[in-house]
Protein backbone atom coordinates (compact mmCIF):
# COMPACT_ATOMS: atom_id res chain seq x y z
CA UNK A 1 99.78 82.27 120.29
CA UNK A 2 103.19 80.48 119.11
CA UNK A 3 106.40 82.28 120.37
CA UNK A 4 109.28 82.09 117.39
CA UNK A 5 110.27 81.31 115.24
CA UNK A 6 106.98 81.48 113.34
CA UNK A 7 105.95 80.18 110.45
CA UNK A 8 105.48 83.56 108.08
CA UNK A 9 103.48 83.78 104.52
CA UNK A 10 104.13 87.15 102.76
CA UNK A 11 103.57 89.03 99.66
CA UNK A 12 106.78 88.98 97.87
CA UNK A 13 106.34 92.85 97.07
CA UNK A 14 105.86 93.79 100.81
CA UNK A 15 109.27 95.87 101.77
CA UNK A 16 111.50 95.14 104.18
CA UNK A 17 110.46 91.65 104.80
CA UNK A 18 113.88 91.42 105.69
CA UNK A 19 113.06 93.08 109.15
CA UNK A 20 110.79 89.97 110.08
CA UNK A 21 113.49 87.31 109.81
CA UNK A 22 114.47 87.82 112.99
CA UNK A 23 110.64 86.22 114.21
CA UNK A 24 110.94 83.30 112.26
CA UNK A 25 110.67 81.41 108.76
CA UNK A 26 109.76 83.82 105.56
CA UNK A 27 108.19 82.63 102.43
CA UNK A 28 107.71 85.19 99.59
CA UNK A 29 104.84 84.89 96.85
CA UNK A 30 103.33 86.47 94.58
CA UNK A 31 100.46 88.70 96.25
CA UNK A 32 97.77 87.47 94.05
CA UNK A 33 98.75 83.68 94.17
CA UNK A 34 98.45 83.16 97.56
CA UNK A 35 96.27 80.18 98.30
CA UNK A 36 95.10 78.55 101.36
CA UNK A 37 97.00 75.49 100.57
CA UNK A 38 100.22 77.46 101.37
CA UNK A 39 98.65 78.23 104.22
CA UNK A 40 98.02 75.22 105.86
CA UNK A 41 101.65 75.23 107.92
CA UNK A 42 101.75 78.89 108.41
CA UNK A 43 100.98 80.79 112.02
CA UNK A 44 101.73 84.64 109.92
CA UNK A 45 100.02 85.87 106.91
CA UNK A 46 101.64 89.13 105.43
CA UNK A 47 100.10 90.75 102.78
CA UNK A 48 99.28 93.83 100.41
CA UNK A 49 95.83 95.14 98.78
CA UNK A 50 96.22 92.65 95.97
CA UNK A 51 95.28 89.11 98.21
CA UNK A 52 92.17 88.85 99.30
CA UNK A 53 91.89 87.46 103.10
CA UNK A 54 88.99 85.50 104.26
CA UNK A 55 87.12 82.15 105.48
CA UNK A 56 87.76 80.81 102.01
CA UNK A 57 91.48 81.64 101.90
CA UNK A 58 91.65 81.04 105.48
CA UNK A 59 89.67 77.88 107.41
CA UNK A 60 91.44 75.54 108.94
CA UNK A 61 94.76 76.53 108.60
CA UNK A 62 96.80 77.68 112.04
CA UNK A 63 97.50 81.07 110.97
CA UNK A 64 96.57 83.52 113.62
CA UNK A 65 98.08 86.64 113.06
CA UNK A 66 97.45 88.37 109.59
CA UNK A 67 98.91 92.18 108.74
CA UNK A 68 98.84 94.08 106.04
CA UNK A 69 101.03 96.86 104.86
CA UNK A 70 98.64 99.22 104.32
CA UNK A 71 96.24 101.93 105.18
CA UNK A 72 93.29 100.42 103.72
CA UNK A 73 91.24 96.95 105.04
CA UNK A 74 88.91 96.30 101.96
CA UNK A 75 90.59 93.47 101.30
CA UNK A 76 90.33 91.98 104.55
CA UNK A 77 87.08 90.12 106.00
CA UNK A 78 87.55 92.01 109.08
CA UNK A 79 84.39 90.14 110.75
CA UNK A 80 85.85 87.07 110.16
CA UNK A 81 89.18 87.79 111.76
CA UNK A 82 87.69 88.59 114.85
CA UNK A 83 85.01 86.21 114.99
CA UNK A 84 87.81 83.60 114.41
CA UNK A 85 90.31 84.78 116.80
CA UNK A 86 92.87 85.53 114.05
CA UNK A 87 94.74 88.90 114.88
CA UNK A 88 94.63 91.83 112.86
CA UNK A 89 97.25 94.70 112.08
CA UNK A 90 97.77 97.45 109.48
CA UNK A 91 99.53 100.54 108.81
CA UNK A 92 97.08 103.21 108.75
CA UNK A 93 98.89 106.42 107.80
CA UNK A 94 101.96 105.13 106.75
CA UNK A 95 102.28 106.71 103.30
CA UNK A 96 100.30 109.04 104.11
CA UNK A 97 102.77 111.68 103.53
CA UNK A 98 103.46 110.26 99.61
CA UNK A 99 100.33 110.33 98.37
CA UNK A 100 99.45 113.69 100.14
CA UNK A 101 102.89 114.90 98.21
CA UNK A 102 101.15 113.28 95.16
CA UNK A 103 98.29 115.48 95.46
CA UNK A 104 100.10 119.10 95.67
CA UNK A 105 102.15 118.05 92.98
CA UNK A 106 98.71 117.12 90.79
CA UNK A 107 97.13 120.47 91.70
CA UNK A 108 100.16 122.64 91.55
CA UNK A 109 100.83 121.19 88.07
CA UNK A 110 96.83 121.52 86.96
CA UNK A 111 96.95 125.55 88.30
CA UNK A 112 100.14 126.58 86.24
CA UNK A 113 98.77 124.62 83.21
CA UNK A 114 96.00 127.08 83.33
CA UNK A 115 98.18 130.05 84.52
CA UNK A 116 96.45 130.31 88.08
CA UNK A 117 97.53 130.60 91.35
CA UNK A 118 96.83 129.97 94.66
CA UNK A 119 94.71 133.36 94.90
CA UNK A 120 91.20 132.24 95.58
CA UNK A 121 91.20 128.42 95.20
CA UNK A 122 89.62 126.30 97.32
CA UNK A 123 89.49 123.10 97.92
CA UNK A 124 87.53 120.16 98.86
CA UNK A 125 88.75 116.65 100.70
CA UNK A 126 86.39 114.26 101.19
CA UNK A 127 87.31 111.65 104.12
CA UNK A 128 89.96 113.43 106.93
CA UNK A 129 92.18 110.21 107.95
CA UNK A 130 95.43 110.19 108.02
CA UNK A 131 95.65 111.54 104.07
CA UNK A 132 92.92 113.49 103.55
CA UNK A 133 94.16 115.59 106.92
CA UNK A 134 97.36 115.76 105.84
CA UNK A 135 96.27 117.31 102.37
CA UNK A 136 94.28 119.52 103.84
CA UNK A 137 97.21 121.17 105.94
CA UNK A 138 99.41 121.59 103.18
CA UNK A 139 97.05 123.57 101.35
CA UNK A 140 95.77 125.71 104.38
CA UNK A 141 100.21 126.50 104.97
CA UNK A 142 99.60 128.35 101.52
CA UNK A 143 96.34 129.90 102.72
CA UNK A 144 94.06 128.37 100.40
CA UNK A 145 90.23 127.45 101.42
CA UNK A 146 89.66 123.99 102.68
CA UNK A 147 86.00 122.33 103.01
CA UNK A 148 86.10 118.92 104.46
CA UNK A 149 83.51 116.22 104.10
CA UNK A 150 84.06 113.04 106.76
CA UNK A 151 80.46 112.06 108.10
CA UNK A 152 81.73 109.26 110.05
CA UNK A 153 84.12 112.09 111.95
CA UNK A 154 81.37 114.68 112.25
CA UNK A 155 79.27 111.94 113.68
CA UNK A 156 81.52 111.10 116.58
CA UNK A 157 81.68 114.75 117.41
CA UNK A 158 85.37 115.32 115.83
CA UNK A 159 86.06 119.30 115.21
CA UNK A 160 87.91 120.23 111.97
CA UNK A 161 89.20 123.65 111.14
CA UNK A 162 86.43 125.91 109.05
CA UNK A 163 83.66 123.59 110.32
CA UNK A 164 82.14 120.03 108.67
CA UNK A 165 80.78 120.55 105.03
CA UNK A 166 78.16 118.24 103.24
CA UNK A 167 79.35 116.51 100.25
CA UNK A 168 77.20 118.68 97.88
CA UNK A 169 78.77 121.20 98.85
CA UNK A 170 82.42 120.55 99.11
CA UNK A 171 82.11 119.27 95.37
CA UNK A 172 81.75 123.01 94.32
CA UNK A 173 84.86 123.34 94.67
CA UNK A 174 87.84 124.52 92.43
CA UNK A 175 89.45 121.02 93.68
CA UNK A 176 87.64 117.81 95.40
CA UNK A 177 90.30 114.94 96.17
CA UNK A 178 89.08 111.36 97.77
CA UNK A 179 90.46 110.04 100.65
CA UNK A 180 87.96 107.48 101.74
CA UNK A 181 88.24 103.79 102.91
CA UNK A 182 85.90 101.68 100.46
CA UNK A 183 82.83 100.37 102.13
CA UNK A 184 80.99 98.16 100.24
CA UNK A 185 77.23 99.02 101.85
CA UNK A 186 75.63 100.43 104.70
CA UNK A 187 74.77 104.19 105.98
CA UNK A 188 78.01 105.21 105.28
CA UNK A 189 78.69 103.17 102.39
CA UNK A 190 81.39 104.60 99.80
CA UNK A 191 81.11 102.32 96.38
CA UNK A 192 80.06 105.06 93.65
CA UNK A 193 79.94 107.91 96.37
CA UNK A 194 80.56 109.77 93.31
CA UNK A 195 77.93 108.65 91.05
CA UNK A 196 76.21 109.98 87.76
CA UNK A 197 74.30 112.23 90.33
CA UNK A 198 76.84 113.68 91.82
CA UNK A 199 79.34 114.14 89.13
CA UNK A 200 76.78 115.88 86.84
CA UNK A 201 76.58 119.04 89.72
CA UNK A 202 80.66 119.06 88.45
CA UNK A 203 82.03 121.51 85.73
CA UNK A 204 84.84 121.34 83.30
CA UNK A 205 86.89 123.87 85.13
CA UNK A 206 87.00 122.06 88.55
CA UNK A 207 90.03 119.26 89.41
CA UNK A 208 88.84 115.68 90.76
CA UNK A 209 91.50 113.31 92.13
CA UNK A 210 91.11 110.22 93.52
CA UNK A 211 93.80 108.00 95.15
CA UNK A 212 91.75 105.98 97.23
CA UNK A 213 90.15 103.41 95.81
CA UNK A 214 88.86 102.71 92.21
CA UNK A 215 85.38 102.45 92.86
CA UNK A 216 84.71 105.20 95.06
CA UNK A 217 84.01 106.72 91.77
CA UNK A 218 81.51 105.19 89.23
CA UNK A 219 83.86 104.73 86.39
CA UNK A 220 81.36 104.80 83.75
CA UNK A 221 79.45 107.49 84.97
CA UNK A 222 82.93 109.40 84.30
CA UNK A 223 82.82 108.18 80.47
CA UNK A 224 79.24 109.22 80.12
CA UNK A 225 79.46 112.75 81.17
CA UNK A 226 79.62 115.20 78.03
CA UNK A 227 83.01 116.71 77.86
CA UNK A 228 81.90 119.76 78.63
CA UNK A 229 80.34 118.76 82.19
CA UNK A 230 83.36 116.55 82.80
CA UNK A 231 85.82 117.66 85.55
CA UNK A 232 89.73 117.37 85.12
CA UNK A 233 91.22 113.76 86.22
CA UNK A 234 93.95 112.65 87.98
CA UNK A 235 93.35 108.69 89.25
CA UNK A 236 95.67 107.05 90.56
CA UNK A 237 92.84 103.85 91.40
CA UNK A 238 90.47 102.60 88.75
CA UNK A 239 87.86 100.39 88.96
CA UNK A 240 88.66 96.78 87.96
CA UNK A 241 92.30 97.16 88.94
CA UNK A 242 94.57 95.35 87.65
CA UNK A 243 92.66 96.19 84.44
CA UNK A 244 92.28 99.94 83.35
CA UNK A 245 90.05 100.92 80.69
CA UNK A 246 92.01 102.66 78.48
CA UNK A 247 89.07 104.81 77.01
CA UNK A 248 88.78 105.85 80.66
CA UNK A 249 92.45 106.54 80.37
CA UNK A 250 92.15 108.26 77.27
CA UNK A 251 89.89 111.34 78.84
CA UNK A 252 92.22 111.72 82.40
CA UNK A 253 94.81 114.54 82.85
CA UNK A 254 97.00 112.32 84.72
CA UNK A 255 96.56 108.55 85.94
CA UNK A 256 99.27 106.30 87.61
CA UNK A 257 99.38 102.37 88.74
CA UNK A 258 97.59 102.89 92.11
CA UNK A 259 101.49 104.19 92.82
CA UNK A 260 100.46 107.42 95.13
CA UNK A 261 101.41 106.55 98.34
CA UNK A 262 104.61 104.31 96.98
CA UNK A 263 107.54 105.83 98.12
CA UNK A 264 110.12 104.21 100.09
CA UNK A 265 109.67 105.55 103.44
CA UNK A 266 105.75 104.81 103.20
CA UNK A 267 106.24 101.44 102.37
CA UNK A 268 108.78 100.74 104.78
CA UNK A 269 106.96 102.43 107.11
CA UNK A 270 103.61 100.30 106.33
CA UNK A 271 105.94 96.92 106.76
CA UNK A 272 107.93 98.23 110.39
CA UNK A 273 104.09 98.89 111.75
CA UNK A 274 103.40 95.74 110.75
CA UNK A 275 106.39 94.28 112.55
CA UNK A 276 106.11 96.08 115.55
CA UNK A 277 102.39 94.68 115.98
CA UNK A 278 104.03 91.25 115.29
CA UNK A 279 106.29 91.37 117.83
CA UNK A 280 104.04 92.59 120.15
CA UNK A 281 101.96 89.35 119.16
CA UNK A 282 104.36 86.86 120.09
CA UNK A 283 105.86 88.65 122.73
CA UNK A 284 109.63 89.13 120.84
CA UNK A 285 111.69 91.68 121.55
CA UNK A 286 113.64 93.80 120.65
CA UNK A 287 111.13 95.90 117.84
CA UNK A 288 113.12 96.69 114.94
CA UNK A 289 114.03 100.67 114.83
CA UNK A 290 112.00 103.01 112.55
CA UNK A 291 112.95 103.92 108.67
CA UNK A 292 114.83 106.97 108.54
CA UNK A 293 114.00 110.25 106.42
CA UNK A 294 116.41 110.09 103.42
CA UNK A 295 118.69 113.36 103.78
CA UNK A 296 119.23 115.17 100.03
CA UNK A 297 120.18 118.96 99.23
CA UNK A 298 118.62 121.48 96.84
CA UNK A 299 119.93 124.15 95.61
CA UNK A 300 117.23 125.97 93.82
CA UNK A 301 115.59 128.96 95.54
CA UNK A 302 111.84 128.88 96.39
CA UNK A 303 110.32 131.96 95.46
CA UNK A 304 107.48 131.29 93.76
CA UNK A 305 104.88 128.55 92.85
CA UNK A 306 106.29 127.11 90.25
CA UNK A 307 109.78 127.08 92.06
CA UNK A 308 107.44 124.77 94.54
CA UNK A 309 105.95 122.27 91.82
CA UNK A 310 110.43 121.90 90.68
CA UNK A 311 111.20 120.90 94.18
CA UNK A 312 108.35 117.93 94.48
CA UNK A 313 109.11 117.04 90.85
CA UNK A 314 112.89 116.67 91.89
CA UNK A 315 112.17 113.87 94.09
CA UNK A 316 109.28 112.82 92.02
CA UNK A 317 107.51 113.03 88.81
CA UNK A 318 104.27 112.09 88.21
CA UNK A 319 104.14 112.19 84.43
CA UNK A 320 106.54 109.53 84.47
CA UNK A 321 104.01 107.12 86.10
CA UNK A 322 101.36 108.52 83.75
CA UNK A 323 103.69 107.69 80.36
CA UNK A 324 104.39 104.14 82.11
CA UNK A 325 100.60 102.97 82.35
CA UNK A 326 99.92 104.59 79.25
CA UNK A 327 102.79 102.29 77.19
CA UNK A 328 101.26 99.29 79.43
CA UNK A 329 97.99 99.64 77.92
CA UNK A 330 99.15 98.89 74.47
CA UNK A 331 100.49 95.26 75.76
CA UNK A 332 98.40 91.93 75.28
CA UNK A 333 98.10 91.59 78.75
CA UNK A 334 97.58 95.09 79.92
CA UNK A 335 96.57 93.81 83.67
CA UNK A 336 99.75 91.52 83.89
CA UNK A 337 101.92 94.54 82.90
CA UNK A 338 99.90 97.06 85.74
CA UNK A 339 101.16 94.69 88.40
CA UNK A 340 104.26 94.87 86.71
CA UNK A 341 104.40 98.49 87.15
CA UNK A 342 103.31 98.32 90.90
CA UNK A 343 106.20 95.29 91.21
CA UNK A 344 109.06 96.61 89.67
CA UNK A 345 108.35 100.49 91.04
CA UNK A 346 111.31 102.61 91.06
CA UNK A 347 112.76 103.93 94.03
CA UNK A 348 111.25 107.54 95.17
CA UNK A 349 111.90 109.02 98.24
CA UNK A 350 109.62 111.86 100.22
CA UNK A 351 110.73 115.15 100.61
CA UNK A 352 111.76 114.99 104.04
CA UNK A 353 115.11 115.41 104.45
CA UNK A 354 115.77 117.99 102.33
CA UNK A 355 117.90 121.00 102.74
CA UNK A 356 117.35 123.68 100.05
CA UNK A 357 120.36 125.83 100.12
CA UNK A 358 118.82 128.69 97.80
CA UNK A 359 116.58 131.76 99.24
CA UNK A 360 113.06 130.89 100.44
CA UNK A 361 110.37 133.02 100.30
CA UNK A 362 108.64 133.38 103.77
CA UNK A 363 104.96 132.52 102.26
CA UNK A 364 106.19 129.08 101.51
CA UNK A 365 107.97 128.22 104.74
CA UNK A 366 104.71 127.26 106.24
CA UNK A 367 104.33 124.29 103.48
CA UNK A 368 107.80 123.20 103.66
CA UNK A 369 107.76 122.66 107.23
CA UNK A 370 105.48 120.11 106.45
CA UNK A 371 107.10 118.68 104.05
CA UNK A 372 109.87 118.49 106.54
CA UNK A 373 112.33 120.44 103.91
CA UNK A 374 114.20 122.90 105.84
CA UNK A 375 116.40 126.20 104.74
């Protein structure tokens, strides 16, 4: 392996690329433009879910680390890699916290729309990683039902609290959110894992999210189910991405720029595990330090649910993602303006951090201890 400085390739909408300067040379370009010839003097590949890496984009070039800043690999021809000696690095888990905010914000905001509570509801997550765990626990702190759904997990003879749940059966639920990896084929294969099949056992009155990945649900099967079969949406991933189908947009209660898990601590967070493993590569130290939890106050007391959905929204509002891909569809170039979303993100913090200076009720201390907002 070369010792530094290196020669580094990255994604010019990777954060904190700032924090690999001190390993060598960095040259920033556009995610999606990144061609082998750029590669051909390059030892470090750093990249996003946007470039896809394998033998074509790779051969004969000297890179032989690549890392990418985030949880998912379906962009990478992990085969490959190893077969070719090339090390590999992610960040699994590293905004896992975001998008799992993202999700309690979606369902808190889809129960008071219909003037529920928590009373009752249950929940379904289907794949128990680093998100769909994390999901899970928030809504157990409020005391609501969890089924979980991870074959892969059960199979290796992991334990999860309430037991394992087939997927028929954890898409009864009030709620089912995806957080799966997307395999392409084989026994445990997740393209369409929601297919016309399954999504016809759903009713109107249940809640589907999915920030995973796009085609973990058949997109047209969602189009061709009769209103009145069709379950809530919130997507955050489409199929196709960077192109959305704006009929497909037309029927969801919420959808966002594949944005979920983009706040600034999970980003940052994806790019220092990234460095770390770099460094570890070439054998540099010191390791840069980790990203900090961004301290804020709130002064609102937390009493009741709604008082709950008011303190995610005041660090983050998902509507405002939803009215931003839903002006972008209007534009000539719809997909050009999605990346332009995803590029030119504002900045949003996690709730971690924050002090809330008003009275808190004791049911909801459970949940915002792990949210890390304290009293």
């Amino acid at each position: 392996m070369p010792v530094a400085p290196l020669r580094i390739i990255a994604d010019e909408n990777m954060p904190g690329l700032s924090m690999f300067e001190g390993l060598g040379q960095v040259v920033r370009l556009p995610g999606r433009a990144i061609c082998r010839q750029q590669l051909l003097e390059a030892d470090v590949l750093l990249v996003r879910s946007v470039t896809k890496v394998d033998k074509t984009l790779l051969e004969g070039t000297p890179v032989g680390f690549v890392g990418s800043a985030t949880i998912g690999t379906d962009h990478i021809d992990l085969p490959w890699l190893e077969q070719s000696a090339i090390h590999f690095a992610h960040a699994p888990g590293c905004n896992a916290q975001a998008v799992a905010e993202y999700a309690l914000q979606a369902v808190l905001g889809w129960l008071l729309a219909r003037g529920r509570g928590l009373t009752g509801l249950t929940l379904g997550v289907v794949g128990c990683g680093n998100v769909g765990s994390r999901v899970a626990s928030f809504f157990r702190a409020v005391g609501v039902t969890v089924l979980c759904c991870d074959p892969p997990r059960q199979r290796c003879g992991e334990a999860v609290e309430g037991g394992w749940h087939a997927l028929e059966e954890v898409l009864t639920c009030d709620v089912v959110s995806l957080h799966v990896p997307l395999i392409p084929a084989g026994p445990d294969s997740t393209f369409h894992l929601l297919g016309m099949r399954q999504l016809s056992t759903m009713r109107a009155e249940q809640l589907l999210l999915n920030t995973c990945r796009g085609a973990v649900i058949d997109n047209q099967a969602l189009l061709a189910l009769p209103p009145e079969m069709r379950p809530q949406l919130v997507l955050d991933v489409w199929e196709g991405e960077p192109q959305v189908s704006a009929e497909l947009f037309s029927i969801v209660r919420c959808g966002t720029p594949h944005i979920a898990g983009y706040s600034i601590e999970g980003k940052w967070r994806g790019s220092w595990m990234v460095c770390q493993a770099l460094a570890r590569w070439c054998g540099y130290q010191p390791v840069p330090s980790a990203p900090r939890a961004q301290p804020s106050s709130y002064s609102a007391a937390i009493t009741t649910l709604s008082d709950v959905l008011d303190l995610l929204v005041s660090r983050y509002r998902m509507q405002d993602d939803h009215d931003a891909l839903q002006a972008s569809l209007s534009e000539a170039q719809s997909a050009l303006a999605f990346d332009r979303l995803r590029k030119n993100y504002p900045d949003r913090h996690e709730l971690e951090g924050t002090r809330v200076s008003g009275a808190i009720a004791p049911q909801w201390q459970p949940l915002l201890s792990l949210l890390g907002v304290s009293g």
